[in-house]
Protein backbone atom coordinates (compact mmCIF):
# COMPACT_ATOMS: atom_id res chain seq x y z
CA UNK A 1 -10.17 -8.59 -31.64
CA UNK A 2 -6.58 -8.11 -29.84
CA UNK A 3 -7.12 -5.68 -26.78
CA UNK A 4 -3.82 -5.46 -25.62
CA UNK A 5 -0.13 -4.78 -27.54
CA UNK A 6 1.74 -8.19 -26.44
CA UNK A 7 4.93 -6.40 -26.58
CA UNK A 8 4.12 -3.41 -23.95
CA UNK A 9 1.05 -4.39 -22.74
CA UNK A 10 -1.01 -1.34 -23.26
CA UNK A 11 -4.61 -1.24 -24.26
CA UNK A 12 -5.55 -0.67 -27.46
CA UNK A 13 -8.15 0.98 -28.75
CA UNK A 14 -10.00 0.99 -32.36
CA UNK A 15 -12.68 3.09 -33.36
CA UNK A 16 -16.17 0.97 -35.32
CA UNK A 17 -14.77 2.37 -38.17
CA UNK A 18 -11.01 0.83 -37.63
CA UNK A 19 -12.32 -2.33 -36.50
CA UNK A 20 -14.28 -2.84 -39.52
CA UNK A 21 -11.48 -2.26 -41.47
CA UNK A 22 -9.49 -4.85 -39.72
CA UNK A 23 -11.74 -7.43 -39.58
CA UNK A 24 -12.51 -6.93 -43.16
CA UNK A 25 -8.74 -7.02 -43.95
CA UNK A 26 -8.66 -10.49 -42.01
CA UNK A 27 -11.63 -11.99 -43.33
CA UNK A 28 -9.71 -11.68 -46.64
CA UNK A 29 -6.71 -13.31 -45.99
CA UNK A 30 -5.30 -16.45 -47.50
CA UNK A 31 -4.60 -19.73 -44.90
CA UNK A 32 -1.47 -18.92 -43.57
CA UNK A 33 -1.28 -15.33 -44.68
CA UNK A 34 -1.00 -12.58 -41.08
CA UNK A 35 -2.07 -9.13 -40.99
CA UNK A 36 0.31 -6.72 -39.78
CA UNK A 37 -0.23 -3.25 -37.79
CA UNK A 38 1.47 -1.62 -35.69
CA UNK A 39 0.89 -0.85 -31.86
CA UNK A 40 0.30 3.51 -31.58
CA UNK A 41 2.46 3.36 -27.86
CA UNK A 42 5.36 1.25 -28.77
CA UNK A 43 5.28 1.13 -33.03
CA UNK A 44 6.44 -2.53 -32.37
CA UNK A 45 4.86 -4.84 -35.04
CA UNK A 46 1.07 -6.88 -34.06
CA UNK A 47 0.49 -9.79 -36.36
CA UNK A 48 -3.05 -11.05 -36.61
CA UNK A 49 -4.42 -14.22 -37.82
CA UNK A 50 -8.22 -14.40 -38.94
CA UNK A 51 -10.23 -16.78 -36.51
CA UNK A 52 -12.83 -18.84 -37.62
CA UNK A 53 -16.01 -19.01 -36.16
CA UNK A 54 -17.01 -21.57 -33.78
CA UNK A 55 -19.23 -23.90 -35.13
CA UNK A 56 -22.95 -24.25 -33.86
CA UNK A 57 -23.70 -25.61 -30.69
CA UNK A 58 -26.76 -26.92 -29.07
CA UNK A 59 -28.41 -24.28 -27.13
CA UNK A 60 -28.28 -26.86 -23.91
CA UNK A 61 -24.52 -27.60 -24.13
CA UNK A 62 -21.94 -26.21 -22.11
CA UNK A 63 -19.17 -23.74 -23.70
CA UNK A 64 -15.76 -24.60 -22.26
CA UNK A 65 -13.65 -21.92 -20.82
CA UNK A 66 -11.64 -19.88 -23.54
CA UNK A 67 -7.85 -20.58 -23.50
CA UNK A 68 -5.56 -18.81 -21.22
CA UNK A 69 -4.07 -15.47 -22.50
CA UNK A 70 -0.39 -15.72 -23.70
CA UNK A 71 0.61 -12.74 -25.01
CA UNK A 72 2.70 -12.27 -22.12
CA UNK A 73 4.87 -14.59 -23.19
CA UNK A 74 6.60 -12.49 -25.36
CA UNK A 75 7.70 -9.79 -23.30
CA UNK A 76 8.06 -12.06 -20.18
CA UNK A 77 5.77 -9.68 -17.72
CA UNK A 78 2.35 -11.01 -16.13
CA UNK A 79 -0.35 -9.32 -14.11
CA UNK A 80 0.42 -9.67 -10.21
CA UNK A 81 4.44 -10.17 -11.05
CA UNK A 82 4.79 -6.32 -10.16
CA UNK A 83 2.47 -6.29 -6.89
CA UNK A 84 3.47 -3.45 -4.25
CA UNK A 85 2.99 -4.85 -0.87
CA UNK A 86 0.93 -2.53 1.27
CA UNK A 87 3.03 0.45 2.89
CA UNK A 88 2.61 0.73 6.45
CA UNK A 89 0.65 3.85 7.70
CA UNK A 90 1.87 6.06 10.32
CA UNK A 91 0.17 9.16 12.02
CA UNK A 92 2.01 12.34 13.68
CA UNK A 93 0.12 14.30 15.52
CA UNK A 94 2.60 17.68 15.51
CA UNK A 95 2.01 20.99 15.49
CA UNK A 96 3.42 22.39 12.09
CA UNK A 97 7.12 23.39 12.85
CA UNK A 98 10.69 22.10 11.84
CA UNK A 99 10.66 19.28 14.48
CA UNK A 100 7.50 18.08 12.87
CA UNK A 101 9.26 17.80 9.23
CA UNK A 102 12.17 15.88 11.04
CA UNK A 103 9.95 13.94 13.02
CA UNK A 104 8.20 12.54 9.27
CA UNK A 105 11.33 12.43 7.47
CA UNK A 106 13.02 9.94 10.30
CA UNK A 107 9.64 7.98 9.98
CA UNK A 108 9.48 7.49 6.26
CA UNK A 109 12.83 6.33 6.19
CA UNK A 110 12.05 3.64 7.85
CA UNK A 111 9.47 2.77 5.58
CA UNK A 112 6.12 4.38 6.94
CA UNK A 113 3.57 6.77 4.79
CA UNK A 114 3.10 9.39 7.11
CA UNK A 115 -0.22 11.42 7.68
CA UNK A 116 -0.25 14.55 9.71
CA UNK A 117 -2.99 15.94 12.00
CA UNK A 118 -2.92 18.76 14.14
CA UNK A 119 -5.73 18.25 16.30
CA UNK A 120 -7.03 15.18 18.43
CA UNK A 121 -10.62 15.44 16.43
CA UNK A 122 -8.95 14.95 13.08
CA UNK A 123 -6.54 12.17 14.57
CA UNK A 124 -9.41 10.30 16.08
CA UNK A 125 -11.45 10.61 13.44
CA UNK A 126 -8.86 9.61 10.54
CA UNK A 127 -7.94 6.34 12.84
CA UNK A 128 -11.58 5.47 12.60
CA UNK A 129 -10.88 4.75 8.76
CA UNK A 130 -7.18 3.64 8.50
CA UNK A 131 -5.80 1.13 10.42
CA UNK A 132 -2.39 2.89 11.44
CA UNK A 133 0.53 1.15 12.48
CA UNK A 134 2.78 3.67 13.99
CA UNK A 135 0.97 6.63 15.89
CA UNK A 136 3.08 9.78 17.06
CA UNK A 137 1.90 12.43 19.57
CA UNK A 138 3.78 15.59 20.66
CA UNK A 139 2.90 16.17 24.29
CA UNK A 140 2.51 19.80 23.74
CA UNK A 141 0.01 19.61 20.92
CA UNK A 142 -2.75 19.80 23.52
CA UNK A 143 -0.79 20.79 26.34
CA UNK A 144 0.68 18.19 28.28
CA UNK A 145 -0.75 14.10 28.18
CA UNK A 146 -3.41 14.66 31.31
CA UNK A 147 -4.45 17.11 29.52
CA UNK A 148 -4.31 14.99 26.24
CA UNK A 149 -7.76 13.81 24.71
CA UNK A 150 -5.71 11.55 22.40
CA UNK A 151 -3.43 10.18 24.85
CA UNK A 152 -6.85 9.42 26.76
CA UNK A 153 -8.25 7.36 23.37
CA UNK A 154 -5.26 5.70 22.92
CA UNK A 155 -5.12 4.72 26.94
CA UNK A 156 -8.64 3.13 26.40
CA UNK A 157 -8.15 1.77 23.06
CA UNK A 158 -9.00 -2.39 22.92
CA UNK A 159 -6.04 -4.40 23.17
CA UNK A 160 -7.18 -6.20 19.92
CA UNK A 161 -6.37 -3.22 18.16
CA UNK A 162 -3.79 -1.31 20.18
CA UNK A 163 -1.45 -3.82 20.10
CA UNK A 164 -0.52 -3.74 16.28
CA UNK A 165 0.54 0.10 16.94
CA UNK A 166 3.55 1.14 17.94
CA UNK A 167 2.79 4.18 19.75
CA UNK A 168 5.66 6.90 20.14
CA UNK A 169 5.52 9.61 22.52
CA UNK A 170 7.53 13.08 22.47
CA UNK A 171 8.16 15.58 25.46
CA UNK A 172 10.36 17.74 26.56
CA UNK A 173 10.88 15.88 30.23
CA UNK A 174 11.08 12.27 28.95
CA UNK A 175 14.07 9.92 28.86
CA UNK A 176 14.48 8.75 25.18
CA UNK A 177 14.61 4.69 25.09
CA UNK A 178 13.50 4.50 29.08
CA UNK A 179 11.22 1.69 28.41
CA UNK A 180 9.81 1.43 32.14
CA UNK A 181 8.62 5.71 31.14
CA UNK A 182 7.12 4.32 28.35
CA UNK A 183 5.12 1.59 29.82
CA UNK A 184 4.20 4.06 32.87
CA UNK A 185 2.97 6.45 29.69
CA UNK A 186 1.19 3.77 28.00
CA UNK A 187 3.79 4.01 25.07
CA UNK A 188 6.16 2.09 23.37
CA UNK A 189 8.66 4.80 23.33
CA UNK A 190 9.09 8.21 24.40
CA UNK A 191 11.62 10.45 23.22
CA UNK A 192 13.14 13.30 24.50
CA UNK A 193 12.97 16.63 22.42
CA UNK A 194 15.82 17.43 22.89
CA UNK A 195 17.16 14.02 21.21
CA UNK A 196 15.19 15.20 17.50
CA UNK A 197 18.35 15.19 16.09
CA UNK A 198 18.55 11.50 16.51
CA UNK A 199 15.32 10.58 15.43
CA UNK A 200 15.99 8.21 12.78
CA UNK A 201 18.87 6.58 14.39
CA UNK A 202 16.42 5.98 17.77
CA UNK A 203 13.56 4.68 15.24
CA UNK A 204 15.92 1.96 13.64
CA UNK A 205 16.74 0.58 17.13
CA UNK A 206 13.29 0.86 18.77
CA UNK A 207 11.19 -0.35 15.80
CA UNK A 208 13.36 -3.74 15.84
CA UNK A 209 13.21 -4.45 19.58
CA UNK A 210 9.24 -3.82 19.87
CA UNK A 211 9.11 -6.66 16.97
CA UNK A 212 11.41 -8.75 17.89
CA UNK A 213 9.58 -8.81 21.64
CA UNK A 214 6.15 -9.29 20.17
CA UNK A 215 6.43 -10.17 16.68
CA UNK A 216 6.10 -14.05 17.85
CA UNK A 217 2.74 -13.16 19.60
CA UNK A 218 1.52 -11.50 16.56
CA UNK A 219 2.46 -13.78 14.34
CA UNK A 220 0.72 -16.50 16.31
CA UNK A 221 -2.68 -14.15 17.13
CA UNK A 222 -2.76 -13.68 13.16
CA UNK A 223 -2.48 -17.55 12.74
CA UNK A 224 -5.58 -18.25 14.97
CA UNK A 225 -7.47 -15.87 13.32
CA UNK A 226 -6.97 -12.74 15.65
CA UNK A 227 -5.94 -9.92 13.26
């Protein structure tokens, strides 16, 4: 019995009843002769052929593989042709306010899903179950970084792991794009609050330095089986 329209690929669906009815309609036609119905999503015409049964086999012998599926053929579309690649995660940890909406709009347009926390327990606890790979913090969500038990997890995170995030820090006293703050901060960029505005312009000129300096080195850690 068909299980699929071949013309938009939806399931179908027959009650005992309507199944009966078909295979009673089949078993009845003439060699040559098709039975026609129509698919209930698309009303595009389904013509069936009756199939006769496979004759008897030895208990002890070996039933090949059934033939490949085709029915794609006629609409051109095949399972795995329309794949999404995985989105990139990204974390901001923000206290709710209009800089925090800016702060995930400039990140998803540059191609990041975005999950918000406002505390370091929910942060730490939703990185133990997503592998994130863009982390924000706001230095004044827990009132300044040495005060910061997130800053502190992400200082003492294992290389193996740390370095496939690109971890963004915002204050009101950094320099935005002073890469030798950011390495003294343990980040890969710090941004000025005051510089908000330019969030999504800084992102698409940051994002592309960090991997073109260690995309190589990643790529090559991946190939030996480092991921």
């Amino acid at each position: 019995m068909i299980t699929k329209c071949p013309h938009c690929r939806q399931s179908l669906r027959f009650s005992e009843i309507q199944q009966e009815k078909i295979t009673l309609a089949l078993h009845k036609l003439t060699p040559g002769r098709t039975l026609t119905i129509k698919c209930p999503h698309c009303r595009s015409a389904i013509k069936l052929a009756d199939t006769p049964a496979p004759a008897a086999r030895r208990k002890d012998e070996l039933l090949p593989p059934a033939p490949p599926d085709l029915d794609w053929l006629t609409t051109g579309h095949f399972d795995g042709e329309e794949k999404v690649e995985d989105v990139p995660m990204s974390l901001v940890l923000y206290g709710n306010s209009s800089e925090r909406s800016q702060v995930v709009k400039a990140i998803k347009n540059v191609g990041y899903q975005v999950v918000t926390a406002e505390s370091a327990e929910e942060a730490i606890e939703r990185m133990q179950f997503v592998r994130f790979s863009c982390v924000t913090l706001h230095t004044g969500l827990e009132g300044g970084l040495d005060k910061s038990v997130f800053h502190q997890y992400m200082r003492k995170m294992a290389m193996e792991r740390r370095r496939y995030i690109f971890y963004i820090v915002i204050g009101p006293d950094f320099h935005t794009l002073y890469n030798l703050e950011a390495l003294s901060t343990s980040a890969n960029l710090v941004v000025a609050e005051k510089d908000l505005k330019y969030f999504n312009v800084i992102l698409r000129k940051a994002i592309p330095e960090y991997e073109e300096l260690f995309g190589p080195i990643l790529e090559e850690l991946a190939a030996y089986g480092k991921r």
